[in-house]
N, C-alpha and C. Protein backbone atom coordinates (compact mmCIF):
# COMPACT_ATOMS: atom_id res chain seq x y z
N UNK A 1 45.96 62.52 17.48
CA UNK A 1 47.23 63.26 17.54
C UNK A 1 48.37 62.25 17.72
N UNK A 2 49.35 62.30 16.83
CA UNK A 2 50.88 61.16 17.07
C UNK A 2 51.32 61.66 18.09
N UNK A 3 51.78 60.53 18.94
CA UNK A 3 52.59 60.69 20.03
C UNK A 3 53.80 60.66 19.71
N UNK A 4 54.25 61.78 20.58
CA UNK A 4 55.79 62.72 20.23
C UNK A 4 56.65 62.24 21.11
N UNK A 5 57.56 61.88 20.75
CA UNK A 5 58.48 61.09 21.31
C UNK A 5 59.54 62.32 22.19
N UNK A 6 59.39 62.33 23.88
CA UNK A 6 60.31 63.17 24.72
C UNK A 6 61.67 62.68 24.86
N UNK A 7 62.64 63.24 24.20
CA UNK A 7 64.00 62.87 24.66
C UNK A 7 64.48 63.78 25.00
N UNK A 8 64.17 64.68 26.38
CA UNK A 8 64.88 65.29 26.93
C UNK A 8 65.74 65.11 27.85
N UNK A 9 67.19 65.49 27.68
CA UNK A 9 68.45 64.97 28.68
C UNK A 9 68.28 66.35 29.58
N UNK A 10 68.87 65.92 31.03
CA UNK A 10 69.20 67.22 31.99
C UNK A 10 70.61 66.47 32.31
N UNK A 11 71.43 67.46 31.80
CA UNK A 11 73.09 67.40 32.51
C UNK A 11 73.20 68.43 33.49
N UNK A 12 74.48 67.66 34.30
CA UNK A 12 74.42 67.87 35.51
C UNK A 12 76.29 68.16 35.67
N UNK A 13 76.25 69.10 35.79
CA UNK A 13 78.10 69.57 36.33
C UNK A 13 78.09 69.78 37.79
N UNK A 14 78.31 68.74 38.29
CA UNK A 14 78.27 68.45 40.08
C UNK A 14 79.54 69.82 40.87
N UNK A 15 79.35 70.16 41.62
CA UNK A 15 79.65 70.69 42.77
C UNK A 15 79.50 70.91 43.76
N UNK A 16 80.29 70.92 44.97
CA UNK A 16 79.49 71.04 45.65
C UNK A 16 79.39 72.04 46.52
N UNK A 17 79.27 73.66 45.93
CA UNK A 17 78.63 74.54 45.97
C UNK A 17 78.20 75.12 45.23
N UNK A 18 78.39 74.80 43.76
CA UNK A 18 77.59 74.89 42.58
C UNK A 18 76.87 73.92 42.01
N UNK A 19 76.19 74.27 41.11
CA UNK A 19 75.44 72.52 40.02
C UNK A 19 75.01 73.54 39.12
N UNK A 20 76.25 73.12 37.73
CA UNK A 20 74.91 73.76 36.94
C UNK A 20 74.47 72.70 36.02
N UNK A 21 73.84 73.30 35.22
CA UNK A 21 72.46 72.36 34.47
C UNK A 21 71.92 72.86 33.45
N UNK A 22 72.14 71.86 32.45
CA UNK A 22 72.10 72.16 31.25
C UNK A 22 70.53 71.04 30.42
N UNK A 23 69.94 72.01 29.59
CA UNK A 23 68.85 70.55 28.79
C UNK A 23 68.92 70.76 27.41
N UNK A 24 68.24 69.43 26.93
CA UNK A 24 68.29 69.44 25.59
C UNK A 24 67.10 70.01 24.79
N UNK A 25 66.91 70.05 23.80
CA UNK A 25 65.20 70.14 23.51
C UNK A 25 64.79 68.80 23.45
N UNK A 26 63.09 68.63 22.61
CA UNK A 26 63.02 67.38 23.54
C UNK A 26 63.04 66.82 21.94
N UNK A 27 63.89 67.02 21.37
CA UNK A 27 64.19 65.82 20.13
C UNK A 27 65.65 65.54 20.36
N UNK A 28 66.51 66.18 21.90
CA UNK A 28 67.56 65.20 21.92
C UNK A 28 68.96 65.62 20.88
N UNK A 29 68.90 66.74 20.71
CA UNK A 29 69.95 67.29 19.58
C UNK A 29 70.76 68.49 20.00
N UNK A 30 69.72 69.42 20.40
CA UNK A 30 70.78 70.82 21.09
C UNK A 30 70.87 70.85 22.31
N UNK A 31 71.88 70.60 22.94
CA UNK A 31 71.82 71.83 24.80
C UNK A 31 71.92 73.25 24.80
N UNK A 32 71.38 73.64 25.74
CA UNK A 32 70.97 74.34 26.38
C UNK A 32 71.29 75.14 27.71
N UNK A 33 71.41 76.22 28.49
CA UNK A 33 71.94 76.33 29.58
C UNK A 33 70.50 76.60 29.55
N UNK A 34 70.67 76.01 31.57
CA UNK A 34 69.03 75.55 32.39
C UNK A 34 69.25 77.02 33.27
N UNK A 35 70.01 76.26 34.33
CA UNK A 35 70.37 77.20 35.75
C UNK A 35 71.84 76.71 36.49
N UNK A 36 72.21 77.48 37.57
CA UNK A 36 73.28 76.92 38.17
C UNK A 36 72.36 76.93 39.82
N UNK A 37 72.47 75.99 40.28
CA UNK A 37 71.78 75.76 41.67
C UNK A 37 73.28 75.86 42.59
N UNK A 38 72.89 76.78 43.38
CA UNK A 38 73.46 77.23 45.23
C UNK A 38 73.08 76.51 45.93
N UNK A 39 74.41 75.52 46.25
CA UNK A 39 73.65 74.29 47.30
C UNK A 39 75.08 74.57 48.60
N UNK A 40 74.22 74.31 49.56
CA UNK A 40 74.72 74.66 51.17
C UNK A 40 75.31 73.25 51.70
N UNK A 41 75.02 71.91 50.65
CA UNK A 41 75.09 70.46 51.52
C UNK A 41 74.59 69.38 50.68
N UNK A 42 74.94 68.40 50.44
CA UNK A 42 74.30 67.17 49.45
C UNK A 42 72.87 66.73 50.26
N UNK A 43 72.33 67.21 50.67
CA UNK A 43 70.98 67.10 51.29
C UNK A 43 70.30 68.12 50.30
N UNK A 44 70.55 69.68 50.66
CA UNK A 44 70.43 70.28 49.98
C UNK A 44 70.07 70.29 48.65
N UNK A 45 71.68 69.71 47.60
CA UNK A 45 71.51 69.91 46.28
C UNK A 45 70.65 68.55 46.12
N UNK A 46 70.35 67.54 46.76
CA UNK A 46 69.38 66.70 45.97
C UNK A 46 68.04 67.21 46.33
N UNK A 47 67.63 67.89 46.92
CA UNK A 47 66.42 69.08 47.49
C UNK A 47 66.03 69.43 46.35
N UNK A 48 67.24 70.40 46.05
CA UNK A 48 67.23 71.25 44.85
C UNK A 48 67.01 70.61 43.63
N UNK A 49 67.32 69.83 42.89
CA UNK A 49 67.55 69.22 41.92
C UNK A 49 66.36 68.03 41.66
N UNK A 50 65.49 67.44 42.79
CA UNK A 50 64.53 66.73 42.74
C UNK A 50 63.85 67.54 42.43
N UNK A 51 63.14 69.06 42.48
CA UNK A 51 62.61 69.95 42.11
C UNK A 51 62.39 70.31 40.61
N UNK A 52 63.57 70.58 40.34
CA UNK A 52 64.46 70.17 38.85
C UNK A 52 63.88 69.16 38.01
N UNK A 53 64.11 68.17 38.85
CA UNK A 53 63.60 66.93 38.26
C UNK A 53 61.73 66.64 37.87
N UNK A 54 61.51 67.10 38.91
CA UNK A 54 59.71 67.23 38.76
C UNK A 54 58.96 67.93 37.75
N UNK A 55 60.39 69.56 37.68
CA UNK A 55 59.69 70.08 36.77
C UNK A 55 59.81 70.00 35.08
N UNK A 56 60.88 69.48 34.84
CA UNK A 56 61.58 69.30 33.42
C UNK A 56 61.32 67.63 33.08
N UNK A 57 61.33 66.81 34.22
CA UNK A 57 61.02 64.89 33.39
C UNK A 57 61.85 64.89 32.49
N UNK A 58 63.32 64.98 33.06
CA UNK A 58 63.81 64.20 31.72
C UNK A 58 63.82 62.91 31.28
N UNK A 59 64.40 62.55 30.03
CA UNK A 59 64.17 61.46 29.93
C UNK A 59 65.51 60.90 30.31
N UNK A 60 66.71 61.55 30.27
CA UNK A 60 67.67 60.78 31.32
C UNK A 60 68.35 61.58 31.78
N UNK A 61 69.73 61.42 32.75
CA UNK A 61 70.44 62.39 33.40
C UNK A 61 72.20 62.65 32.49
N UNK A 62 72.68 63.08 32.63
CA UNK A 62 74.15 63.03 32.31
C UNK A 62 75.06 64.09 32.70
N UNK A 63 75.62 63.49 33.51
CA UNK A 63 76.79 63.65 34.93
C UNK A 63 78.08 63.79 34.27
N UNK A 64 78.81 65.36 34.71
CA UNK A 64 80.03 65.33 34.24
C UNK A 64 80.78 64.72 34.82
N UNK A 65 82.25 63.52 34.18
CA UNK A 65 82.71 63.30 35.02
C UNK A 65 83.98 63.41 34.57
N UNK A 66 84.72 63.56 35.98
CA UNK A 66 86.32 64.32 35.76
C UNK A 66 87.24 64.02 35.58
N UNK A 67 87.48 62.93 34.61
CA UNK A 67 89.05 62.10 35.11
C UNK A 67 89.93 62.62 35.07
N UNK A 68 91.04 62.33 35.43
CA UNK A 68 92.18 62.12 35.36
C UNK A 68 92.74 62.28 33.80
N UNK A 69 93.86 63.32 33.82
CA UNK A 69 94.41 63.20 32.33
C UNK A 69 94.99 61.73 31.74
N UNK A 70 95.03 60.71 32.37
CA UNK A 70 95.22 59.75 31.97
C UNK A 70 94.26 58.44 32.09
N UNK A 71 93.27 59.25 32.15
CA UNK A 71 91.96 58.66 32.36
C UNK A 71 91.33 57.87 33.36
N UNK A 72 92.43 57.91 34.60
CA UNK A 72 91.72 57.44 35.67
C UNK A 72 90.91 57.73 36.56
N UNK A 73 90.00 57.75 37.45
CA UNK A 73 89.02 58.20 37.84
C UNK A 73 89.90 58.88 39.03
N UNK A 74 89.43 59.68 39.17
CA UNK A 74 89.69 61.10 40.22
C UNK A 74 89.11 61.26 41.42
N UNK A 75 89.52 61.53 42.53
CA UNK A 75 88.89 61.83 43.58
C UNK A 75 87.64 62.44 43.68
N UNK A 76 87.19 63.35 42.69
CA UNK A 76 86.25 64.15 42.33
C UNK A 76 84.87 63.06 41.42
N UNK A 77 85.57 62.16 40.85
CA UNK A 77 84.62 61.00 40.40
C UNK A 77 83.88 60.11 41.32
N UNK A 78 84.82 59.99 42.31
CA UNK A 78 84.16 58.90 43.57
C UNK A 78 83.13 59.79 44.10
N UNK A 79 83.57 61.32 44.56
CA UNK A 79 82.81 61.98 44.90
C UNK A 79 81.03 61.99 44.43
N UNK A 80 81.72 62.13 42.97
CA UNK A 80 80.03 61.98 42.22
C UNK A 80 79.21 60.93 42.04
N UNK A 81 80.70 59.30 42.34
CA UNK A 81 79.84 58.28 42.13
C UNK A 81 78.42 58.34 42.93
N UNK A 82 79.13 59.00 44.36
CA UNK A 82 78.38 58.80 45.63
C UNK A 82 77.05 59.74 45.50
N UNK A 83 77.17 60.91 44.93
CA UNK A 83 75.88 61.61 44.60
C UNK A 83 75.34 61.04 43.78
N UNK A 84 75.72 60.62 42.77
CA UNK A 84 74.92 59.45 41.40
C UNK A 84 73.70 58.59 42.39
N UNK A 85 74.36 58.15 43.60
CA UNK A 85 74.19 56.67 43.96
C UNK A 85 72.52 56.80 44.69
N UNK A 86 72.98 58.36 45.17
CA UNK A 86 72.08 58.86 46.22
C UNK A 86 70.83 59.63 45.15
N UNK A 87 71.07 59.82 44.14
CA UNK A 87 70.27 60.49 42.89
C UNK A 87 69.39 59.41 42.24
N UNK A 88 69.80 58.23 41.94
CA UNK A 88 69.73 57.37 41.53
C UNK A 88 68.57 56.55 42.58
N UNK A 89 68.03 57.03 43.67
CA UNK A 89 67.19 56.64 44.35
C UNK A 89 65.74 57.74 44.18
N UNK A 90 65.63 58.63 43.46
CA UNK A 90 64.90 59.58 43.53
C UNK A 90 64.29 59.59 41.83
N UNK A 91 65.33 58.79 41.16
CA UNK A 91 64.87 59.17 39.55
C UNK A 91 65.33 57.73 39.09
N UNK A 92 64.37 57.46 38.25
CA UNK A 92 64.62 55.76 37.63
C UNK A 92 64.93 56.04 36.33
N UNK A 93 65.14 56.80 35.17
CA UNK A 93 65.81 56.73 34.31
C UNK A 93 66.90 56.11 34.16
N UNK A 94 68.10 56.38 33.15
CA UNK A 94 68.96 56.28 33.05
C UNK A 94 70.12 57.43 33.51
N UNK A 95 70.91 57.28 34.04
CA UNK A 95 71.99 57.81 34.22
C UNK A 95 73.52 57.86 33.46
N UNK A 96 74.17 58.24 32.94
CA UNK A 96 75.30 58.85 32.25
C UNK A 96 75.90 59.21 32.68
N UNK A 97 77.71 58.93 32.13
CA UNK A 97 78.60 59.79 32.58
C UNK A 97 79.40 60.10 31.25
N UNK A 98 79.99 61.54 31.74
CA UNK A 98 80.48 61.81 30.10
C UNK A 98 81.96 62.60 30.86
N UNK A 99 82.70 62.10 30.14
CA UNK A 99 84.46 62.69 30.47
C UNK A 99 84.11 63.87 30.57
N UNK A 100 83.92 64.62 31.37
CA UNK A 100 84.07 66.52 31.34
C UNK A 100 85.50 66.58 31.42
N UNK A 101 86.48 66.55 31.27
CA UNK A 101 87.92 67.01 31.06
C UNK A 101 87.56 68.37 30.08
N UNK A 102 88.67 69.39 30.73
CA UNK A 102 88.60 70.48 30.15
C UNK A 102 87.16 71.14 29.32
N UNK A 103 85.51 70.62 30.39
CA UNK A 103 84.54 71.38 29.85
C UNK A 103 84.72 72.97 30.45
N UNK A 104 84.88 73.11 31.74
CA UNK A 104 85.02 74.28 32.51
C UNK A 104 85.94 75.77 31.39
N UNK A 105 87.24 75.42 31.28
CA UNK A 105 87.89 75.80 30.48
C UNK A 105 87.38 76.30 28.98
N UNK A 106 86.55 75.10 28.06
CA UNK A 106 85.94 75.93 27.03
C UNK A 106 84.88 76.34 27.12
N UNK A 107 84.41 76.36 28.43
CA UNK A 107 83.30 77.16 29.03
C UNK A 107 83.77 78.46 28.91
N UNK A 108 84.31 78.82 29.96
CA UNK A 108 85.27 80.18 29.70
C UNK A 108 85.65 80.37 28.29
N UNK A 109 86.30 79.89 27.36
CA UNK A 109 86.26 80.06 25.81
C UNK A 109 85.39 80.46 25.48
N UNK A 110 84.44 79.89 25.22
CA UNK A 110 83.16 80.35 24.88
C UNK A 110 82.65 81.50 25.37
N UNK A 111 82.87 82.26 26.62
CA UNK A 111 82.19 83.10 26.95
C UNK A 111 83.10 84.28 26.54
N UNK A 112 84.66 84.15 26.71
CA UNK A 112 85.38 85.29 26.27
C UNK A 112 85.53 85.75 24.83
N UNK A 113 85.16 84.84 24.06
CA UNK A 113 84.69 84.56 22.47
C UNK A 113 83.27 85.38 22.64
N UNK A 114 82.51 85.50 23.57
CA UNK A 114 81.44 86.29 22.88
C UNK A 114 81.26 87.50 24.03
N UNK A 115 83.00 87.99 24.27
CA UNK A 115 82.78 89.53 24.73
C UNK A 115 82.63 89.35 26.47
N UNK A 116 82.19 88.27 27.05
CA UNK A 116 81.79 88.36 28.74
C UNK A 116 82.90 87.74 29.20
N UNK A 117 83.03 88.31 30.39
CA UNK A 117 84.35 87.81 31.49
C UNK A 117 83.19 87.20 32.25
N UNK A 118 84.45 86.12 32.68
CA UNK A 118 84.19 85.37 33.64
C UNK A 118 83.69 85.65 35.10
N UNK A 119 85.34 85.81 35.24
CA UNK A 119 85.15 87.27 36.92
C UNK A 119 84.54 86.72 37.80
N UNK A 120 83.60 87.02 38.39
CA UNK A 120 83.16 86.26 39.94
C UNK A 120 81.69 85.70 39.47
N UNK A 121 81.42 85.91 38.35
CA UNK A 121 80.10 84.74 38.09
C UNK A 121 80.43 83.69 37.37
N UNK A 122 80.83 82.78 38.64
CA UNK A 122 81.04 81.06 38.37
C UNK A 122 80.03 80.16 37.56
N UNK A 123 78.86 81.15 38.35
CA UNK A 123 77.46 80.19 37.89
C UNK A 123 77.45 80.49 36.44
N UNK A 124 78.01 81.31 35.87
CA UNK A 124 77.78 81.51 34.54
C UNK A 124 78.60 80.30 33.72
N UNK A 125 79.86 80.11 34.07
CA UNK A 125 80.70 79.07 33.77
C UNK A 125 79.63 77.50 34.06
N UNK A 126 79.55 77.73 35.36
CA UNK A 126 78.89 75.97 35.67
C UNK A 126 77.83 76.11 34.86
N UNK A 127 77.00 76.80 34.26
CA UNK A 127 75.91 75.91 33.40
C UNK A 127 76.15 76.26 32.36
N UNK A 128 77.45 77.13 31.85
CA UNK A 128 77.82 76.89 30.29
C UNK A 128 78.71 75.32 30.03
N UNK A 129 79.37 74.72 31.20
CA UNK A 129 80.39 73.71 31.46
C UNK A 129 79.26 72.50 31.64
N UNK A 130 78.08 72.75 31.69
CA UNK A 130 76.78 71.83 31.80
C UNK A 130 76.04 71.57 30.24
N UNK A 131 75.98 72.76 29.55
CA UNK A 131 75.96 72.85 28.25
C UNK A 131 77.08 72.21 27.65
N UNK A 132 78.32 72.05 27.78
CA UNK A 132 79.48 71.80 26.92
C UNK A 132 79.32 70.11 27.19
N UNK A 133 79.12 69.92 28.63
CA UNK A 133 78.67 68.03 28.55
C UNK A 133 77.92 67.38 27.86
N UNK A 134 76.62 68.47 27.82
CA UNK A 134 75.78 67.62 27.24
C UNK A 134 75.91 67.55 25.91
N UNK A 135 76.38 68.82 25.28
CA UNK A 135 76.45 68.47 23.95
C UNK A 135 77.66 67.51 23.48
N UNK A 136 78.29 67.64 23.90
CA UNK A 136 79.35 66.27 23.97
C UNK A 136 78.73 64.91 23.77
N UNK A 137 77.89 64.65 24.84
CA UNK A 137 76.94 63.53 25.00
C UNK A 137 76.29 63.11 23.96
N UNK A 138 75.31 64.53 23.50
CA UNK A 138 74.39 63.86 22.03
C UNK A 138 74.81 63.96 20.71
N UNK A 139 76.83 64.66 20.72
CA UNK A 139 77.12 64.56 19.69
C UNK A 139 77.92 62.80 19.63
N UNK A 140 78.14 62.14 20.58
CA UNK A 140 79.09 61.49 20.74
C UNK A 140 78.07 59.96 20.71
N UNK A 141 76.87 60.22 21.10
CA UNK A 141 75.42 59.31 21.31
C UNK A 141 74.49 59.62 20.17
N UNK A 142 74.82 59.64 19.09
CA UNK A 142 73.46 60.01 17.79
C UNK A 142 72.25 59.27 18.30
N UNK A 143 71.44 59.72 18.40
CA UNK A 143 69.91 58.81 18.40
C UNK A 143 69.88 58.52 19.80
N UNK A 144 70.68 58.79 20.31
CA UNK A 144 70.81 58.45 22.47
C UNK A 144 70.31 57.07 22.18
């Protein structure tokens, strides 16, 4: 039997009372919405998400990140460096970061384009805004 080559990405739209999470299939071409994880504490969401991690093996991670409209890194970036840093001890892949500027937003696009309000399910937004990274990622990375 040929061995099949896994390139599955898990993106990651950090919050920190949401995370959602988005995958690819495992040839590395479409995302996907995963789940949005309810985290109480960065203890917590790496709890949560090592779980995640055990059960899906991706083959790498990719982290939205938020700059600044003028592209400087944001308070909200340091934030994630620091979860990266602490993630980054639990999973030896590779790690990624991809400009999420305005993913949230055509998250919402996307959903009012196909008839659903937003309204008080965030989580629906965070792992469509997890989907919108990643595909960003493997359109912007041909062949990762």
């Amino acid at each position: 039997m040929p061995h099949q080559l896994n390139r599955t990405f898990l993106a990651i739209d950090y919050g920190s009372r949401r995370i959602g999470l988005a995958k690819s299939d495992p040839m590395g071409i479409i995302a996907s919405a995963l789940k949005t994880l309810e985290v109480k504490s960065i203890a917590d969401a790496l709890k949560q998400l090592s779980t995640v991690l055990d059960e899906y093996k991706p083959d790498a991670l990719v982290f939205g990140y938020p700059l600044l409209a003028s592209g400087d890194v944001s308070d909200k970036c340091r934030e994630i460096d620091r979860f990266i840093e602490r993630v980054g001890r639990m999973y030896n892949g590779p790690i990624h970061k991809v400009d999420e500027r305005h993913s949230s937003i055509e998250a919402a696009k996307i959903l009012h384009a196909h008839g659903k309000k937003t309204g008080t399910d965030k989580r629906r937004v965070d792992r469509l805004a997890a989907v919108v990274i990643l595909q960003r990622f493997l359109e912007e990375n041909p062949g990762n």
